[in-house]
N, C-alpha and C. Protein backbone atom coordinates (compact mmCIF):
# COMPACT_ATOMS: atom_id res chain seq x y z
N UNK A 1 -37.63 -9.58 106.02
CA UNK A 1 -37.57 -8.57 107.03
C UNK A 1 -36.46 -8.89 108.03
N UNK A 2 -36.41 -10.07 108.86
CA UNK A 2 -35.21 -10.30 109.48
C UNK A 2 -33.61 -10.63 108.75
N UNK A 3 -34.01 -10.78 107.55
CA UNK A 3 -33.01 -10.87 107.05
C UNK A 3 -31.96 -9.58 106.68
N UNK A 4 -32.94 -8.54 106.37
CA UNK A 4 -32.38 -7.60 106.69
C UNK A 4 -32.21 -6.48 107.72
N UNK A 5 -32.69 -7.01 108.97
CA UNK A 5 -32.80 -6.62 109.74
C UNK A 5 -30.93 -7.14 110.81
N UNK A 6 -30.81 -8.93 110.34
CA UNK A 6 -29.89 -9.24 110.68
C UNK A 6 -28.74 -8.65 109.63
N UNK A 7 -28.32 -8.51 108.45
CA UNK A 7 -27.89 -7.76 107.58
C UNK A 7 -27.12 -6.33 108.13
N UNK A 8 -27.97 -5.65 108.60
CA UNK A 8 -27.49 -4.50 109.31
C UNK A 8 -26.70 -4.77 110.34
N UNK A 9 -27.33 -5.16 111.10
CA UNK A 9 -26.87 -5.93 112.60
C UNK A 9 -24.94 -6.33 112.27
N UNK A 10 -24.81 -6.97 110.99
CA UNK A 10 -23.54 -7.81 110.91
C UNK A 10 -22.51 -6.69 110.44
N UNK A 11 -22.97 -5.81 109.13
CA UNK A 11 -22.71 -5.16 108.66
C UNK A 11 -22.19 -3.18 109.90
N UNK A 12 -23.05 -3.54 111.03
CA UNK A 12 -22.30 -2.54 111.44
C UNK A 12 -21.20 -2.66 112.59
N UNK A 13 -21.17 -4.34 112.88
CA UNK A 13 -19.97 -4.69 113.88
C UNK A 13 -18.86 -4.02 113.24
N UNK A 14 -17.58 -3.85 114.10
CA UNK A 14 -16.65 -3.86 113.82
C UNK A 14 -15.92 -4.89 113.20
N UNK A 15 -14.63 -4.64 112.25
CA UNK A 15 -13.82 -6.03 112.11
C UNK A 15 -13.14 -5.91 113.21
N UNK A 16 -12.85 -7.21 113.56
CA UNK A 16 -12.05 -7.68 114.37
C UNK A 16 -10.76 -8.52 113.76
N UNK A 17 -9.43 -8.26 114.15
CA UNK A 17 -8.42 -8.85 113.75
C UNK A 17 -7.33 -8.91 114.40
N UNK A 18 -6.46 -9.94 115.07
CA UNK A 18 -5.65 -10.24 115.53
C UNK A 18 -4.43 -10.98 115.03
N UNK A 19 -3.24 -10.43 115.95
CA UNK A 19 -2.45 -11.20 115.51
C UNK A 19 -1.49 -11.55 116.38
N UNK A 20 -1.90 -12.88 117.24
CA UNK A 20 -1.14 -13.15 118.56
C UNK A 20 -0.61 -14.62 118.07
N UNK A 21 0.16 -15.09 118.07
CA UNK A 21 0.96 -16.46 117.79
C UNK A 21 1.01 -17.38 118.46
N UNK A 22 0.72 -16.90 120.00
CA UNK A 22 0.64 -17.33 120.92
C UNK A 22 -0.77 -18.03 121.38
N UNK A 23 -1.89 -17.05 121.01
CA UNK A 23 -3.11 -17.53 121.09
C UNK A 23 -3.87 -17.66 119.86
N UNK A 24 -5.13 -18.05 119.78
CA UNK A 24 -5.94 -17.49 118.73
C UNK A 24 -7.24 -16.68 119.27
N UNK A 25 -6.95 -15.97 120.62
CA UNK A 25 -8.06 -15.59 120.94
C UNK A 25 -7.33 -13.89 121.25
N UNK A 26 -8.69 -12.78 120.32
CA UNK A 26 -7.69 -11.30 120.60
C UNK A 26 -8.66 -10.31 121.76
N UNK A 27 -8.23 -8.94 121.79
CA UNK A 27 -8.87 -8.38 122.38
C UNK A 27 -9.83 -7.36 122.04
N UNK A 28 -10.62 -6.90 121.59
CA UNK A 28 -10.77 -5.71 120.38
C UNK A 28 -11.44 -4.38 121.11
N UNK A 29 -10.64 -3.39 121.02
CA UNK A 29 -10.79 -2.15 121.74
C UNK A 29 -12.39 -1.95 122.12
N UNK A 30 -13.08 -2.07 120.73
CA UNK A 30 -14.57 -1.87 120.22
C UNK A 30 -15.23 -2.67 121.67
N UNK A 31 -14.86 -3.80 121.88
CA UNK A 31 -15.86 -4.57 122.70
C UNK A 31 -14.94 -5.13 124.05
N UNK A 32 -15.09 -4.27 125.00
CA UNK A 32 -14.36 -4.52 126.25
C UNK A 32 -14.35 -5.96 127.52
N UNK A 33 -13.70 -6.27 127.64
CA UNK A 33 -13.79 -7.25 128.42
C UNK A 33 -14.71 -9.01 128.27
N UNK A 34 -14.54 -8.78 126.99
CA UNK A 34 -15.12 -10.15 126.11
C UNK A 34 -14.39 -10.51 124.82
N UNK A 35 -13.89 -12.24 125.05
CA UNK A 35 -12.90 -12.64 124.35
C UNK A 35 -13.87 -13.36 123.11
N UNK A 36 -12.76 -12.85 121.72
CA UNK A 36 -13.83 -13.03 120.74
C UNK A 36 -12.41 -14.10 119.81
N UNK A 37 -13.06 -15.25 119.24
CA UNK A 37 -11.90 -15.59 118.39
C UNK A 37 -11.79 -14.70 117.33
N UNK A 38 -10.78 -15.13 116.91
CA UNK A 38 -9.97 -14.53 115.89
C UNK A 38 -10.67 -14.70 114.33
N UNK A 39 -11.25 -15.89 114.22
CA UNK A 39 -12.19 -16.01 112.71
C UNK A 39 -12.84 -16.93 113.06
N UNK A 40 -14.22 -16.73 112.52
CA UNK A 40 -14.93 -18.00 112.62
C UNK A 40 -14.56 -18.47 111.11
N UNK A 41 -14.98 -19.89 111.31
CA UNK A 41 -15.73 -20.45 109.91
C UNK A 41 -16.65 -20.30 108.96
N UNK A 42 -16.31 -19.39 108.28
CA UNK A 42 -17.98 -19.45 107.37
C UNK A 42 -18.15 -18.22 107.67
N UNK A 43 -17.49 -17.04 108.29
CA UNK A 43 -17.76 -15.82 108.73
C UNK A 43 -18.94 -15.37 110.01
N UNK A 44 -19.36 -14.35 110.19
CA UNK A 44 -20.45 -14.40 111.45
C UNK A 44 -22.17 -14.96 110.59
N UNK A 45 -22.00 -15.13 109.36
CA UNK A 45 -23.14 -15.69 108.99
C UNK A 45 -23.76 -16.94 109.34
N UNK A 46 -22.22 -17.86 109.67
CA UNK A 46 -22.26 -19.49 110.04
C UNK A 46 -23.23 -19.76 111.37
N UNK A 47 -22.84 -18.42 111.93
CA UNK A 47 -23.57 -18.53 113.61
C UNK A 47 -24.81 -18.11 113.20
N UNK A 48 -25.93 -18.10 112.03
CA UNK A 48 -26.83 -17.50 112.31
C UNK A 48 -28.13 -18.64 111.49
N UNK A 49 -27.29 -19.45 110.92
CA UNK A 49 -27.95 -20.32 109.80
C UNK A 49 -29.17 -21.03 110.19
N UNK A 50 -28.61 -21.94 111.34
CA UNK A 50 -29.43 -22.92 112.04
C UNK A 50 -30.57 -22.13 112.67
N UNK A 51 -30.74 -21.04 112.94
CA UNK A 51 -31.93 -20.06 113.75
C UNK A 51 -32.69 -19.39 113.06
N UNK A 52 -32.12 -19.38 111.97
CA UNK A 52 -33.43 -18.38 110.72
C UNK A 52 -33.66 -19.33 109.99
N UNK A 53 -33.45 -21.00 110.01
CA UNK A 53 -34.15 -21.76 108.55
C UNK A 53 -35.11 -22.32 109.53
N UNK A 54 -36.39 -22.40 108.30
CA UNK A 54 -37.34 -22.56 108.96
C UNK A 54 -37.49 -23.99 108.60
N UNK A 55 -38.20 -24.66 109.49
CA UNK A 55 -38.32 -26.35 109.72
C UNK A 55 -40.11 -26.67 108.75
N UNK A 56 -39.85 -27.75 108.01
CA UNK A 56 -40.98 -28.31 107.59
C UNK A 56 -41.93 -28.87 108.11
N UNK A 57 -42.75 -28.67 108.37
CA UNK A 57 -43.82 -29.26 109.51
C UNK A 57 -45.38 -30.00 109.11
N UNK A 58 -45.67 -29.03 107.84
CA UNK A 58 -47.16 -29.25 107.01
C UNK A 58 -46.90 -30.72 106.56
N UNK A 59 -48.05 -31.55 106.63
CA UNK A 59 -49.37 -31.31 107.07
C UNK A 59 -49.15 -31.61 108.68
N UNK A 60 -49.38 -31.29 109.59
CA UNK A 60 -50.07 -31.82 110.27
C UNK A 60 -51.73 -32.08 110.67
N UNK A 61 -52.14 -33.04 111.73
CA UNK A 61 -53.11 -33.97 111.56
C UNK A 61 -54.98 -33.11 111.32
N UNK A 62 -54.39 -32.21 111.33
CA UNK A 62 -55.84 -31.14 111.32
C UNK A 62 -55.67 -29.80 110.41
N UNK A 63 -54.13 -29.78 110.19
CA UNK A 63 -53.62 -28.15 109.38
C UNK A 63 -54.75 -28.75 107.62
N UNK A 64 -54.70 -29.99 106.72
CA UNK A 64 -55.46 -29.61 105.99
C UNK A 64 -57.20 -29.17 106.13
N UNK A 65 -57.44 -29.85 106.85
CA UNK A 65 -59.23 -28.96 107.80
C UNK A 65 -59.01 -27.60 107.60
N UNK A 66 -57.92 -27.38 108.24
CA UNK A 66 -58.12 -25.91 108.42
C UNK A 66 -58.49 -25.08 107.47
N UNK A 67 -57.23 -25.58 106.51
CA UNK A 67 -57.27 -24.43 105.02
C UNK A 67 -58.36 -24.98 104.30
N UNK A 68 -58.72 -26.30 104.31
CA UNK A 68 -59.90 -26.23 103.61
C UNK A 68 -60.79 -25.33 104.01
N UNK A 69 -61.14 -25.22 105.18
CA UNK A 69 -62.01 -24.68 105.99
C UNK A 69 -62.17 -22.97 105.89
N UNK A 70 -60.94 -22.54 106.14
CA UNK A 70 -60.27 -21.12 106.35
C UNK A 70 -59.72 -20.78 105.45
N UNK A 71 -59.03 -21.07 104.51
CA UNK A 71 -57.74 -20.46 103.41
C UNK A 71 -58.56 -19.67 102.52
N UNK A 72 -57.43 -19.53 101.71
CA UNK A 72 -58.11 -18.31 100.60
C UNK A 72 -58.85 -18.58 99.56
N UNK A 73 -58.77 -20.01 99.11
CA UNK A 73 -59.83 -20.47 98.29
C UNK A 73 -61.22 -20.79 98.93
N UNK A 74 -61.31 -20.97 100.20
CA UNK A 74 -62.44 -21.16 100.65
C UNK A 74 -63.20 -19.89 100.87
N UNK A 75 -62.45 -18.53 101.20
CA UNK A 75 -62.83 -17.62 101.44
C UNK A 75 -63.48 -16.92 100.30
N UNK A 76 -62.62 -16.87 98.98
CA UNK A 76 -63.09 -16.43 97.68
C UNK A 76 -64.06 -16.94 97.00
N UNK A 77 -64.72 -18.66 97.41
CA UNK A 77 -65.52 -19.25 96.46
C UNK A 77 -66.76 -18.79 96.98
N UNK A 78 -67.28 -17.98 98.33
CA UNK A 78 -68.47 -17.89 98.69
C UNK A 78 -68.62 -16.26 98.83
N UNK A 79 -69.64 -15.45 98.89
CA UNK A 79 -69.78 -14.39 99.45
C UNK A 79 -69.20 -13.82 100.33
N UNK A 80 -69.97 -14.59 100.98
CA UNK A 80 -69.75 -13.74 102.46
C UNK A 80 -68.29 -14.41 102.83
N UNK A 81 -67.37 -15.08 102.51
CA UNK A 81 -65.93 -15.29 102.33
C UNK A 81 -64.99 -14.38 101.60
N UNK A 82 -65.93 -13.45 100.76
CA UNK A 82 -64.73 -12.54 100.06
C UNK A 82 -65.67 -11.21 100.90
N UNK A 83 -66.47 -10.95 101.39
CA UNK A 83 -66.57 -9.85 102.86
C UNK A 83 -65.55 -10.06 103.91
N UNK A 84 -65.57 -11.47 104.01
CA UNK A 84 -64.36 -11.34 105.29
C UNK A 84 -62.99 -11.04 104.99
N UNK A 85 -62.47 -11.28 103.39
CA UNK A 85 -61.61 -10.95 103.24
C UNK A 85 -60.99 -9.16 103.03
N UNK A 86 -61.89 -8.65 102.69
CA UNK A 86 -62.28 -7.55 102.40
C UNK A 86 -62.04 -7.01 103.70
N UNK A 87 -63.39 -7.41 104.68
CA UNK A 87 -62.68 -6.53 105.75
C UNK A 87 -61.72 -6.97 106.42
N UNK A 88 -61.00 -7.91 106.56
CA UNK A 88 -59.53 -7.97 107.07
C UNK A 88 -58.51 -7.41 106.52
N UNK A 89 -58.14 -6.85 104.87
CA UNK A 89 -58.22 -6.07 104.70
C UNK A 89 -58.08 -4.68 104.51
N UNK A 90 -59.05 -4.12 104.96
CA UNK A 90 -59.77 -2.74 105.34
C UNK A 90 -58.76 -2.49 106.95
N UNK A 91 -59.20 -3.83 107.74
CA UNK A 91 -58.65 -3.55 108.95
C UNK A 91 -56.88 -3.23 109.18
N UNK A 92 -56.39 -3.71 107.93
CA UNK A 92 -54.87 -3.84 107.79
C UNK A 92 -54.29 -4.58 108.01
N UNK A 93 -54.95 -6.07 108.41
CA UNK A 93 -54.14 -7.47 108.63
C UNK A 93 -52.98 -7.55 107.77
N UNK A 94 -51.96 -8.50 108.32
CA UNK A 94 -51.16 -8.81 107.62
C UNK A 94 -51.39 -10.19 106.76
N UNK A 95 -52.11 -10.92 107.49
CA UNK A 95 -52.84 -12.19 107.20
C UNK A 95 -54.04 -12.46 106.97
N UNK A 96 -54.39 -12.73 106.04
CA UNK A 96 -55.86 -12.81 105.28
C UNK A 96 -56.50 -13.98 105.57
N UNK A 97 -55.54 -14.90 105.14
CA UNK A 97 -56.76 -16.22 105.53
C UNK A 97 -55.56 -17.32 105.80
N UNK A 98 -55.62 -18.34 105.47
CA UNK A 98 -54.98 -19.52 106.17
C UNK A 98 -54.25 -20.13 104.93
């Protein structure tokens, strides 16, 4: 979803392109009074890498409790665990169990 959400976002900037000898920094009609270089590295994707990868974190010191506790196998092996799933659901969660 953010991926294509950022996708659009990149896709409807303008290009920007300069050609000053003097500097490497241009002006671009599109975006007034803010100095933009001339190319990044790696294109405008480079600036976006480090903020959308997501960091490894599991287990921490109570996250396996939990899913034992909560997740979807715990929910499915009992009754009244596949009611709750059911109505979450019904309700339109996006998230079912753990």
């Amino acid at each position: 979803m953010f991926g294509k959400l950022a996708l659009n976002i990149f896709q409807a900037l303008p290009k920007i392109t300069c050609n000053l000898p003097a500097r490497n920094l241009c002006m671009s009609s599109n975006t007034p009074n803010a100095l933009l270089p001339a190319q990044t590295p790696g294109g405008l994707w480079s600036l976006t890498f480090f903020r959308t990868r997501m960091r490894y974190h599991f287990p921490r010191p109570n996250e396996v409790r939990r899913i034992k506790r909560h997740g979807w196998q715990a929910r499915m092996s009992t009754p009244s665990g596949r009611k709750i799933l059911m109505r979450r659901i019904l309700k339109g969660k996006f998230v079912l169990s753990h």
